[in-house]
Protein backbone atom coordinates (compact mmCIF):
# COMPACT_ATOMS: atom_id res chain seq x y z
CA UNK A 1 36.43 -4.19 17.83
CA UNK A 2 36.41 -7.86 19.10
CA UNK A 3 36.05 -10.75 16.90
CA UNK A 4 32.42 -11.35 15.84
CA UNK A 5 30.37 -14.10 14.16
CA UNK A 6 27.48 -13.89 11.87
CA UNK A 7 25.40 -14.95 11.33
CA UNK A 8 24.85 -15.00 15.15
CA UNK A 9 23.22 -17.99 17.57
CA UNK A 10 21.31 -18.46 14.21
CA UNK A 11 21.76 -21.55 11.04
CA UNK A 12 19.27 -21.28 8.13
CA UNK A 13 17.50 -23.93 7.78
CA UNK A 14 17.81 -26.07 4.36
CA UNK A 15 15.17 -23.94 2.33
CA UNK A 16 16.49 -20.75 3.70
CA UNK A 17 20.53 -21.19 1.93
CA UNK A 18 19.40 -20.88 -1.43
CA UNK A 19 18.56 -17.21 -0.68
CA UNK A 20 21.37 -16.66 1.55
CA UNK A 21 23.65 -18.57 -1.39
CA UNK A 22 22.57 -16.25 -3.74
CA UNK A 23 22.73 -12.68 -1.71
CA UNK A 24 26.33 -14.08 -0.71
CA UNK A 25 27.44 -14.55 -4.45
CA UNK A 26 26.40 -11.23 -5.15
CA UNK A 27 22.81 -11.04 -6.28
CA UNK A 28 21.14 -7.67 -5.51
CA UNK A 29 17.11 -8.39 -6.61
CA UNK A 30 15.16 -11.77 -4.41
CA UNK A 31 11.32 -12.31 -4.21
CA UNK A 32 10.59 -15.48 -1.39
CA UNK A 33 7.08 -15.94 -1.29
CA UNK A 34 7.67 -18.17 1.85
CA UNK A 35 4.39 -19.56 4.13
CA UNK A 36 3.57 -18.28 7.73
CA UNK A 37 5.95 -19.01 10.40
CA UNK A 38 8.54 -20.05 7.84
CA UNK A 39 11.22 -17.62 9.14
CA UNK A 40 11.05 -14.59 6.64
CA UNK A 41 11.82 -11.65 8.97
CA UNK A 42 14.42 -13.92 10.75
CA UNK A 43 16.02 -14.50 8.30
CA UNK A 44 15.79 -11.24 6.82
CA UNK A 45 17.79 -9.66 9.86
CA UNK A 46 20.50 -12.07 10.11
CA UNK A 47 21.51 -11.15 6.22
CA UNK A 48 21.48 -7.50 7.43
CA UNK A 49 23.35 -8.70 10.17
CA UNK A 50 25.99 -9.82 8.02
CA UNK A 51 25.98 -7.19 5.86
CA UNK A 52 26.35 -4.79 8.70
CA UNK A 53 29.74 -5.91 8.41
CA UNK A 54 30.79 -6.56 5.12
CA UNK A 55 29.69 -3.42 3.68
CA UNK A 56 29.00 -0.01 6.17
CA UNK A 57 26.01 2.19 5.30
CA UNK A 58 21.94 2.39 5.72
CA UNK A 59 20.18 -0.55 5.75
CA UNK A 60 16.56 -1.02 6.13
CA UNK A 61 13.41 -3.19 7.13
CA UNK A 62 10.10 -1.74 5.55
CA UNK A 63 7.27 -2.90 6.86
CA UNK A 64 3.44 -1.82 5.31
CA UNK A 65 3.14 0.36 8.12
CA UNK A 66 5.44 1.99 10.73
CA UNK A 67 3.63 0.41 14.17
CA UNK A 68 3.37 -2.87 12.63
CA UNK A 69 7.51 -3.01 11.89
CA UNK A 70 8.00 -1.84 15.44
CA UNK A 71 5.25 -4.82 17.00
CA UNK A 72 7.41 -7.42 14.65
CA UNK A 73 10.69 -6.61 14.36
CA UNK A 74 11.52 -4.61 17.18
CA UNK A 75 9.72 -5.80 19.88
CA UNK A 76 8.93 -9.18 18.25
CA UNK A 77 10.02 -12.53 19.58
CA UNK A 78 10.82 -15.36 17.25
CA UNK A 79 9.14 -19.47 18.07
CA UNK A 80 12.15 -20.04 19.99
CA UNK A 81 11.29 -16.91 22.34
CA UNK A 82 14.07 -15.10 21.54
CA UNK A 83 14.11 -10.78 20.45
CA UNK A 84 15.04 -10.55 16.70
CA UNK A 85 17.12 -7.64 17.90
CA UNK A 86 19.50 -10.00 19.95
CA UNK A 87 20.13 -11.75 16.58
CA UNK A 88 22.96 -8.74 15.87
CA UNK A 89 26.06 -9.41 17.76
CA UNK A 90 26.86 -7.27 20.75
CA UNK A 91 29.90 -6.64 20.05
CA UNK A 92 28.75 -4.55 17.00
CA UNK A 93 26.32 -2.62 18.33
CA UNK A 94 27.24 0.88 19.78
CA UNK A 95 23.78 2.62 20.24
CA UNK A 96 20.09 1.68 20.51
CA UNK A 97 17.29 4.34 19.69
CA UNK A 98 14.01 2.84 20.60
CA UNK A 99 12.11 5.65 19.24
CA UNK A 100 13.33 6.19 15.96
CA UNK A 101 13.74 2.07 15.85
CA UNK A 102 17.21 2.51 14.84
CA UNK A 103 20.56 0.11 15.48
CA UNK A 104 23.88 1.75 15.12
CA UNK A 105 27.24 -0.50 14.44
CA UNK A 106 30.43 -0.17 15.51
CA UNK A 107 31.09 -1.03 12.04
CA UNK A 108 29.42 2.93 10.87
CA UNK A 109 26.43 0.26 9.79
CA UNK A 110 22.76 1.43 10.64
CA UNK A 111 19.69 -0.66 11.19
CA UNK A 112 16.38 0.97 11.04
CA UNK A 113 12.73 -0.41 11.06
CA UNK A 114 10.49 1.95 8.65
CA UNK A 115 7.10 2.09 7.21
CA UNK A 116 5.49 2.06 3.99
CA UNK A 117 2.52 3.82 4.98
CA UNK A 118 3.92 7.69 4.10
CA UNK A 119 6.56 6.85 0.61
CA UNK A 120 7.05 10.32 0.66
CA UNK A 121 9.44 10.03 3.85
CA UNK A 122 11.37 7.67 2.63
CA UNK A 123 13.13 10.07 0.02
CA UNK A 124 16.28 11.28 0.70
CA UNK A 125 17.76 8.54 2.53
CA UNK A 126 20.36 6.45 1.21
CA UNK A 127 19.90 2.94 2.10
CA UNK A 128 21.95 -0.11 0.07
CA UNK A 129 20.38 -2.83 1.25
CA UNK A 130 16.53 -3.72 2.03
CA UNK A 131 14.14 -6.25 3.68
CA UNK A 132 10.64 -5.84 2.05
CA UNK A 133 8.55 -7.64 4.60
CA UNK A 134 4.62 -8.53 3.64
CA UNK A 135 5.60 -6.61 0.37
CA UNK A 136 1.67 -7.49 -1.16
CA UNK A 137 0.31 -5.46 1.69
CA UNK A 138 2.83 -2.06 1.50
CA UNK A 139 2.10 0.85 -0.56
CA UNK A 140 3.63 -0.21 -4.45
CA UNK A 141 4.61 3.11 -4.47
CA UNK A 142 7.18 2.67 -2.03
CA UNK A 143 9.50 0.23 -4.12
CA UNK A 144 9.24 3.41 -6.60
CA UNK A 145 10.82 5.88 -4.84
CA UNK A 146 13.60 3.08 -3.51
CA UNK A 147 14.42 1.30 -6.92
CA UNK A 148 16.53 4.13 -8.22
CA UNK A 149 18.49 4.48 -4.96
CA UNK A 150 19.38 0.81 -5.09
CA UNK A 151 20.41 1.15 -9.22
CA UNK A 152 22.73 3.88 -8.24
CA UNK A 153 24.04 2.36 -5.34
CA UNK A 154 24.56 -0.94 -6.28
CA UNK A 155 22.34 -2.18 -3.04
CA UNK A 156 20.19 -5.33 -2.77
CA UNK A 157 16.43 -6.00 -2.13
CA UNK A 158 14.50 -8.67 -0.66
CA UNK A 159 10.99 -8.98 -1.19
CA UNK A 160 9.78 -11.29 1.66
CA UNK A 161 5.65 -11.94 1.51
CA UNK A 162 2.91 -14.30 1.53
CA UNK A 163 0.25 -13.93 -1.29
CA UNK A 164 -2.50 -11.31 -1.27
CA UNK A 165 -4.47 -12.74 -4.46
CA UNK A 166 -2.78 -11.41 -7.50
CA UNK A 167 -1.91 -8.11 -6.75
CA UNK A 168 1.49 -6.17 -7.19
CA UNK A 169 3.02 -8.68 -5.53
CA UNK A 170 1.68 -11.57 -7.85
CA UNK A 171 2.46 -9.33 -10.96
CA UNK A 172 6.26 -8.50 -9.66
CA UNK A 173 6.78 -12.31 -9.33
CA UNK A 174 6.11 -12.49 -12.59
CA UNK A 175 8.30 -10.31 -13.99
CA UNK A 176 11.26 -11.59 -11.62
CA UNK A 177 10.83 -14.99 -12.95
CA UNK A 178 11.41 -13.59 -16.55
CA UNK A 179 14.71 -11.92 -15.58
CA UNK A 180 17.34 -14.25 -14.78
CA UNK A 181 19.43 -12.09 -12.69
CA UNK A 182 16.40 -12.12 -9.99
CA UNK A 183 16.10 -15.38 -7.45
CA UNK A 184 12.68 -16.32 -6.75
CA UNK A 185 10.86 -18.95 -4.55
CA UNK A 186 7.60 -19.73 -4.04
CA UNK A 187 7.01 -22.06 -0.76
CA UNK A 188 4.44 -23.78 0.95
CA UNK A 189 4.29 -25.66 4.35
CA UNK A 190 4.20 -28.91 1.51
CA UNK A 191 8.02 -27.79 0.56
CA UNK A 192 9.31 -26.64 4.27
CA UNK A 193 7.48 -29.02 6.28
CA UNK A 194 7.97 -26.53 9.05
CA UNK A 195 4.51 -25.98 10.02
CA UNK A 196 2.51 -29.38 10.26
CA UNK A 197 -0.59 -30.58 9.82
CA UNK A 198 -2.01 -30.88 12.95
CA UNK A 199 -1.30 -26.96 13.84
CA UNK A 200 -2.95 -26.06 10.61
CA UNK A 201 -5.92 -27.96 11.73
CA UNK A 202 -5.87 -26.63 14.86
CA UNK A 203 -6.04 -23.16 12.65
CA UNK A 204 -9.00 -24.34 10.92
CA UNK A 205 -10.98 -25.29 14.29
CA UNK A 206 -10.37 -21.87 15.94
CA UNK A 207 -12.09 -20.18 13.15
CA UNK A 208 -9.72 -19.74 10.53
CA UNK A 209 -11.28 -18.98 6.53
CA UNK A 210 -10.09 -21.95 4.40
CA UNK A 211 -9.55 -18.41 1.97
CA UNK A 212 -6.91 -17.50 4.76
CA UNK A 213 -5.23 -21.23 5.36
CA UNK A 214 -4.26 -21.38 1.39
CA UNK A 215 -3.11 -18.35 1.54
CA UNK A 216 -1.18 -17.89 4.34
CA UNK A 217 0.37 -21.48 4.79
CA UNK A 218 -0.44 -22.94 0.77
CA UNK A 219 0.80 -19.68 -1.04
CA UNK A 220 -2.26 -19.68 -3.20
CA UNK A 221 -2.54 -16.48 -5.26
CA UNK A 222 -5.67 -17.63 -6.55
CA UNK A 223 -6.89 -17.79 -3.00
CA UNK A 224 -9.65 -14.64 -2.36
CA UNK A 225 -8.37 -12.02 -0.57
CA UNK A 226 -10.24 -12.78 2.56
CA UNK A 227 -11.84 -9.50 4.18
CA UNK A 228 -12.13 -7.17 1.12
CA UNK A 229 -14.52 -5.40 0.49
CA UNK A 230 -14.51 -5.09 -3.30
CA UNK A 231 -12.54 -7.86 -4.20
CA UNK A 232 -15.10 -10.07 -5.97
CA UNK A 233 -16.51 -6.38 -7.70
CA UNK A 234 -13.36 -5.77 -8.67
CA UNK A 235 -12.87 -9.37 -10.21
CA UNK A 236 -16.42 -9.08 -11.98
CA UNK A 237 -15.30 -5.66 -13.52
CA UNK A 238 -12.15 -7.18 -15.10
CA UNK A 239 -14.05 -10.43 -16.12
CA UNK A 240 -16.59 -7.43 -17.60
CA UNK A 241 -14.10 -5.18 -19.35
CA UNK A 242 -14.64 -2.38 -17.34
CA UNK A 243 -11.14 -2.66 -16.33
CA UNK A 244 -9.40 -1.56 -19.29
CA UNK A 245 -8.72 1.98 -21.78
CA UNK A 246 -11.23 4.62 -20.99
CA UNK A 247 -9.58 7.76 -21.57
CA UNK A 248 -11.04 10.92 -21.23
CA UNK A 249 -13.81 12.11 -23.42
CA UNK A 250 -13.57 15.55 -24.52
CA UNK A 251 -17.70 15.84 -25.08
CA UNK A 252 -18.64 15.08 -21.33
CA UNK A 253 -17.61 17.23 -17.97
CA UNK A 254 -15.07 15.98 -15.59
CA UNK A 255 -16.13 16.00 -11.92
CA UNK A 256 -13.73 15.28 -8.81
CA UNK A 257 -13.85 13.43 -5.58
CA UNK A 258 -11.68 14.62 -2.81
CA UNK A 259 -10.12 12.94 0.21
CA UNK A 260 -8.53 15.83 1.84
CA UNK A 261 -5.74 14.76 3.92
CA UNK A 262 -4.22 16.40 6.92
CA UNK A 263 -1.52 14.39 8.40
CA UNK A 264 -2.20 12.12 5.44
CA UNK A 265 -2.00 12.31 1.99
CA UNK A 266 -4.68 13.86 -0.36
CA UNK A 267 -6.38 11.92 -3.80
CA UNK A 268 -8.32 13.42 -6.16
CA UNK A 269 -10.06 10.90 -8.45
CA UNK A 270 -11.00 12.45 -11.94
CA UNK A 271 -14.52 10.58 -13.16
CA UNK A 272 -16.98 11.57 -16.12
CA UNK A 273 -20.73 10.49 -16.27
CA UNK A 274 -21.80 9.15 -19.61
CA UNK A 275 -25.47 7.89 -18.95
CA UNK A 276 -25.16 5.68 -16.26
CA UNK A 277 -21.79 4.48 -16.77
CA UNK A 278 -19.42 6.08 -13.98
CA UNK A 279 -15.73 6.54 -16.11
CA UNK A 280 -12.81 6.65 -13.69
CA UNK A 281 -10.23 8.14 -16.17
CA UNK A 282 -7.54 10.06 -13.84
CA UNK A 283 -6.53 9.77 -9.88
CA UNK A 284 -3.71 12.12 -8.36
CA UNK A 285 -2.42 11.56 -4.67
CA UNK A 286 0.40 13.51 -3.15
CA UNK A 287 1.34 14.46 0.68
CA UNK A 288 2.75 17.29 2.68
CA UNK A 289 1.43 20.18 0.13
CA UNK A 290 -0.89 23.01 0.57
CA UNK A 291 -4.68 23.39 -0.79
CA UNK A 292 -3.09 25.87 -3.59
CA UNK A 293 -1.05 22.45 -4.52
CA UNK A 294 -4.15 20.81 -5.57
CA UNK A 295 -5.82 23.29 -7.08
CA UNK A 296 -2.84 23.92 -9.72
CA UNK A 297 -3.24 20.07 -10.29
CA UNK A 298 -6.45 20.91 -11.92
CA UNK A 299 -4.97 23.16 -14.28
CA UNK A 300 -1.54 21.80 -15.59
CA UNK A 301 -0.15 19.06 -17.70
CA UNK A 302 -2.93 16.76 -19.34
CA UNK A 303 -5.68 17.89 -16.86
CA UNK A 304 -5.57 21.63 -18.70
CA UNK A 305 -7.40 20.29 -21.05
CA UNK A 306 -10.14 18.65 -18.66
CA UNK A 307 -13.56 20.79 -18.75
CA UNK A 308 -14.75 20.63 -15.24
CA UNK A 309 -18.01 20.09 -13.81
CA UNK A 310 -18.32 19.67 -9.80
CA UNK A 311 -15.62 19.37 -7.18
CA UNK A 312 -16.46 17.33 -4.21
CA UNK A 313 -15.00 17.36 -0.80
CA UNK A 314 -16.09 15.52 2.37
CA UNK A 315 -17.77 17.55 5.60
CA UNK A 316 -14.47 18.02 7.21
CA UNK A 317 -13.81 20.56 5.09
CA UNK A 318 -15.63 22.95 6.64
CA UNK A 319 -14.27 22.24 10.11
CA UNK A 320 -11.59 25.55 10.80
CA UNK A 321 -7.85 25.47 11.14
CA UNK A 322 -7.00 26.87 14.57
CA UNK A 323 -4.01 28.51 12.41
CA UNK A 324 -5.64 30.60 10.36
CA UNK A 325 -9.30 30.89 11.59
CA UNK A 326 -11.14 29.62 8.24
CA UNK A 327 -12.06 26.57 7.13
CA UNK A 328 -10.50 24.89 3.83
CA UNK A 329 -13.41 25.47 1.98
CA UNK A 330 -12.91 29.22 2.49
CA UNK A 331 -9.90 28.83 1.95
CA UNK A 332 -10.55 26.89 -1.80
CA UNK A 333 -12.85 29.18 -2.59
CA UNK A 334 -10.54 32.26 -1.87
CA UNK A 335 -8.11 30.20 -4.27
CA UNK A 336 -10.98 30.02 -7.49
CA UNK A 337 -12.27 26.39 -6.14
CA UNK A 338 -16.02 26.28 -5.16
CA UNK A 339 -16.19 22.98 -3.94
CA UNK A 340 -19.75 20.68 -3.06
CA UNK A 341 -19.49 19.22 0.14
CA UNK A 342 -20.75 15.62 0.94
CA UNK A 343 -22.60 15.07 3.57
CA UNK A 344 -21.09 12.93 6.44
CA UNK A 345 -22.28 8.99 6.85
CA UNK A 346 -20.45 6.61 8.74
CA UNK A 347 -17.87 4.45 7.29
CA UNK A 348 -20.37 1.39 7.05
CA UNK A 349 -22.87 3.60 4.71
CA UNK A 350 -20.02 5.22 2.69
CA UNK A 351 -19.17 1.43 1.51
CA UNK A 352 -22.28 0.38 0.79
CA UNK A 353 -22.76 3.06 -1.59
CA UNK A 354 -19.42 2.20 -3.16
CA UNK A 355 -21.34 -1.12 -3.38
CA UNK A 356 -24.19 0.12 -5.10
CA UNK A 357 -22.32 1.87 -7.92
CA UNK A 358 -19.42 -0.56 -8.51
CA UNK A 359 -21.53 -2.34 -11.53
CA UNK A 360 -21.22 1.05 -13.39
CA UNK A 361 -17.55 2.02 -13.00
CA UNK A 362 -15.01 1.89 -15.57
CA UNK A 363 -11.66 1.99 -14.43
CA UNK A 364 -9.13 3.70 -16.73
CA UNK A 365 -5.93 1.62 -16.61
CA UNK A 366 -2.87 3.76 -16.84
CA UNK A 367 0.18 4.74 -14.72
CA UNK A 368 -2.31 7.44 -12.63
CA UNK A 369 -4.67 4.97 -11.67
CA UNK A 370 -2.42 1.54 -11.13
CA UNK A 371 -2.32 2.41 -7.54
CA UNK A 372 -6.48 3.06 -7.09
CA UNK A 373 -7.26 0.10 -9.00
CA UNK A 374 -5.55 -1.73 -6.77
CA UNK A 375 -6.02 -0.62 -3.56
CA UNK A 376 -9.92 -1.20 -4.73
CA UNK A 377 -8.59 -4.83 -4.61
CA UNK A 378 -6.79 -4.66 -1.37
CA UNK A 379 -9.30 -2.30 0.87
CA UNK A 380 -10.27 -5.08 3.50
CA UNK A 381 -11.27 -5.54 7.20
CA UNK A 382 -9.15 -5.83 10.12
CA UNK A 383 -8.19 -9.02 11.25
CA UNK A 384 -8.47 -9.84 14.81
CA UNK A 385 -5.92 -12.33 15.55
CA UNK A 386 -7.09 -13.39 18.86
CA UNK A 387 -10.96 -13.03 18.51
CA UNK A 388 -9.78 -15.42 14.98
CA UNK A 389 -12.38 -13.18 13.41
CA UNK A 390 -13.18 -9.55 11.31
CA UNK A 391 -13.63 -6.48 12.80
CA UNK A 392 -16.73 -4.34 11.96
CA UNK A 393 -14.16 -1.60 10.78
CA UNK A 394 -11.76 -1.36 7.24
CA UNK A 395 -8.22 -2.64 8.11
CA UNK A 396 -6.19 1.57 7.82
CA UNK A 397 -3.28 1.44 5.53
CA UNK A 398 -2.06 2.69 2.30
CA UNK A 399 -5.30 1.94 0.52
CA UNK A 400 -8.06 3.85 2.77
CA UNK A 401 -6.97 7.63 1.53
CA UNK A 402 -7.76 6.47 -2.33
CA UNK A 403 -11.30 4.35 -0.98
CA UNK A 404 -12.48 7.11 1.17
CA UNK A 405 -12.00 9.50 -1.59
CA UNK A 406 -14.21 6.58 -3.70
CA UNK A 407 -16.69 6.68 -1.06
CA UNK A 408 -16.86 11.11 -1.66
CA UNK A 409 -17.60 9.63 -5.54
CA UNK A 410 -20.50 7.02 -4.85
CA UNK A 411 -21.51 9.70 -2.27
CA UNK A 412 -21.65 12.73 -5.25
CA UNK A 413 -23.33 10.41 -7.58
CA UNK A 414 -26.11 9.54 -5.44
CA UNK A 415 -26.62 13.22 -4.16
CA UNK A 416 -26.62 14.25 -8.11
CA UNK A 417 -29.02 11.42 -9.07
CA UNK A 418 -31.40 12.56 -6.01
CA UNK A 419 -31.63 15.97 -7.38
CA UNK A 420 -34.88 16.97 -9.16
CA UNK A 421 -32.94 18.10 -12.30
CA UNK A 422 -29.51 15.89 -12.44
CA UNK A 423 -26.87 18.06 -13.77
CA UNK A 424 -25.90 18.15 -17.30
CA UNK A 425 -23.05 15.76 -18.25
CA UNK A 426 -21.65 17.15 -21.25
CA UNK A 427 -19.15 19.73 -21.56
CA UNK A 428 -19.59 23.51 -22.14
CA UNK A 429 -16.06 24.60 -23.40
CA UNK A 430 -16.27 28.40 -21.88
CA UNK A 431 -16.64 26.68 -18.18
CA UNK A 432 -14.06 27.54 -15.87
CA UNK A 433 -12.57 25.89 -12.65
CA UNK A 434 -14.46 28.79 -10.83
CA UNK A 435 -17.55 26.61 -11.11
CA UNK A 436 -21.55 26.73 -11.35
């Protein structure tokens, strides 16, 4: 192979080298909260670049979702109009897949662009090296499955973002800054000067939230999370307490709200009714695993114990699979699993009765329900970049499985509390998953 240089057609600019400094002196774990247009992803690829090189084997650029890595980083041109592709040297490269957005180096090096949005997928690869780009917007759950990879191959991470109030991105910069083998940096168009003033203005005057300016060019964590649609509920049930230990209470039934996922994953949120409070104390989510799955969830580990009231699913389930000719709630109930079914209501109506309940809920804080709690934070609307306004529709990523299977809950409780005799919410011990 002919000589090569890397980085290539490409110099960091002065507030870029202290990362590259660091990753070049060894360091495996870097969190650069860095402002738009500051050069993360750029940046990002010409360290892979290098490392292409210096050491052969998997390396990879997560993105929240799969279709927005491939509209960035593979087709994506940087300011100076140039493919972020072209920053690898040609003279490394030996093959090109466009559809599995994959780079192969002469070197035995691979680049591929992947997605957050399905964690599952990403086990069983090997990668030793990692671009996190808009970390605050993937799936947590992703950096869970890839930490111990990384531990037991000695490969590096790079957690590129810009803030999404303080969410699991604000809470791992906190912990980075505590461990002294991590580099972190926080900066805003005040410490790059690459973006000026004038083009921030011009931001403001096309429509832009001030929310959305300090938080995209200012780095403000403090910033609301423009677009969500329970972010200031969520912020009043914190301020409230309702955020906090509420375990499950062996006196009072446990009902269940179902998102049933096909091609994506399933959640089952675990809630008990204790006058009109509405006690989130369990959530499960999984992918790629039967109805039978599910319904053994019920019944094993600390949910045995759980005395069950309703189950609730959404219409769909009665809609058949062409495969076997019966719908999935035949197919539940054939399994022991009589299930309620919630009638259907657009999106728009589904929220606003998540709305209407969110002054009751109490949100029990553990390692089950991390991952609900805050996608209630994150669920937001999709931003229209060139309109420079909201769409009437939720923004679909890792958070809309857990808040549609939310909406099922505010859709249960306010079928239950239209019923002329409401349900009795405390537990009869001799009940079985069978149901009423």
């Amino acid at each position: 192979m002919p000589k090569v240089k890397v980085p290539c057609d490409w110099t960091p600019r002065e507030y870029q080298l202290p990362l590259f400094q660091y990753l070049e002196s060894g360091g495996k774990r870097a969190i650069c909260v860095w402002h738009r247009r500051a050069g993360k992803d750029l940046t990002g690829i010409n360290w892979i670049a290098v490392c292409s090189i210096m050491r052969p084997g998997l390396y990879w650029h997560l993105f929240p979702t799969y279709n927005q890595g491939r509209k960035i980083a593979w087709e994506g041109m940087t300011k100076a109009g140039r493919k972020f592709l072209d920053h690898f040297p040609k003279e490394n490269i030996s093959a090109i897949n466009n559809t599995e957005m994959r780079v192969t180096f002469k070197t035995g090096s691979i680049y591929q662009v992947v997605g957050s949005d399905n964690p599952d997928r990403l086990v069983g690869a090997n990668p030793v090296g990692i671009i996190l780009s808009e970390y605050a917007l993937q799936d947590p759950r992703a950096w869970d499955y890839i930490r111990p990879i990384l531990l037991e191959n000695e490969g590096w991470a790079v957690f590129i973002y810009t803030p999404r109030g303080r969410n699991h991105g604000y809470t791992l910069l906190n912990h980075a800054k505590k461990n002294p083998k991590w580099f972190t940096q926080v900066l805003s168009v005040n410490d790059t000067m690459a973006v000026k003033e004038e083009a921030i203005d011009e931001e403001r005057m096309a429509g832009m939230p001030e929310e959305l300016i300090q938080q995209e060019f200012f780095c403000s964590f403090d910033a609301a999370l423009v677009g969500a649609y329970y972010g200031n509920h969520m912020s009043h049930a914190l301020d409230t307490g309702r955020i906090g230990l509420f375990p499950y209470d062996s006196q009072l039934m446990v009902n269940t709200a179902w998102d049933l996922g096909v091609g994506d994953q399933t959640v089952i949120l675990f809630y008990q009714m204790h006058g009109l409070q509405i006690r989130i104390i369990d959530c499960y989510s999984n992918s790629g695993e039967g109805l039978s799955h599910y319904i053994n969830v019920l019944e094993t580990g600390h949910r045995a114990q759980y005395v069950y009231g309703n189950h609730y699913a959404p219409h769909d389930i009665k809609v058949k699979d062409l495969s076997t000719g019966r719908t999935r709630l035949e197919t539940a109930q054939s399994l022991g699993l009589r299930f309620r079914v919630v009638p259907k209501v657009s999106i728009e109506d589904g929220i606003e009765a998540v709305r209407s309940i969110m002054s009751r809920i109490y949100w029990n804080e553990d390692k089950n329900t991390e991952h609900l709690i805050e996608a209630a934070r994150q669920y937001r609307k999709e931003w229209d970049d060139k309109k420079r306004c909201f769409n009437d529709r939720p923004y679909h990523d890792w958070t809309s499985d857990f808040m549609d299977a939310l909406r099922y809950l505010a859709l249960s409780v306010k079928r239950e509390s239209q019923r002329r005799e409401p349900l009795p919410t405390h537990a009869v011990h001799e009940y079985n998953i069978i149901g009423l």
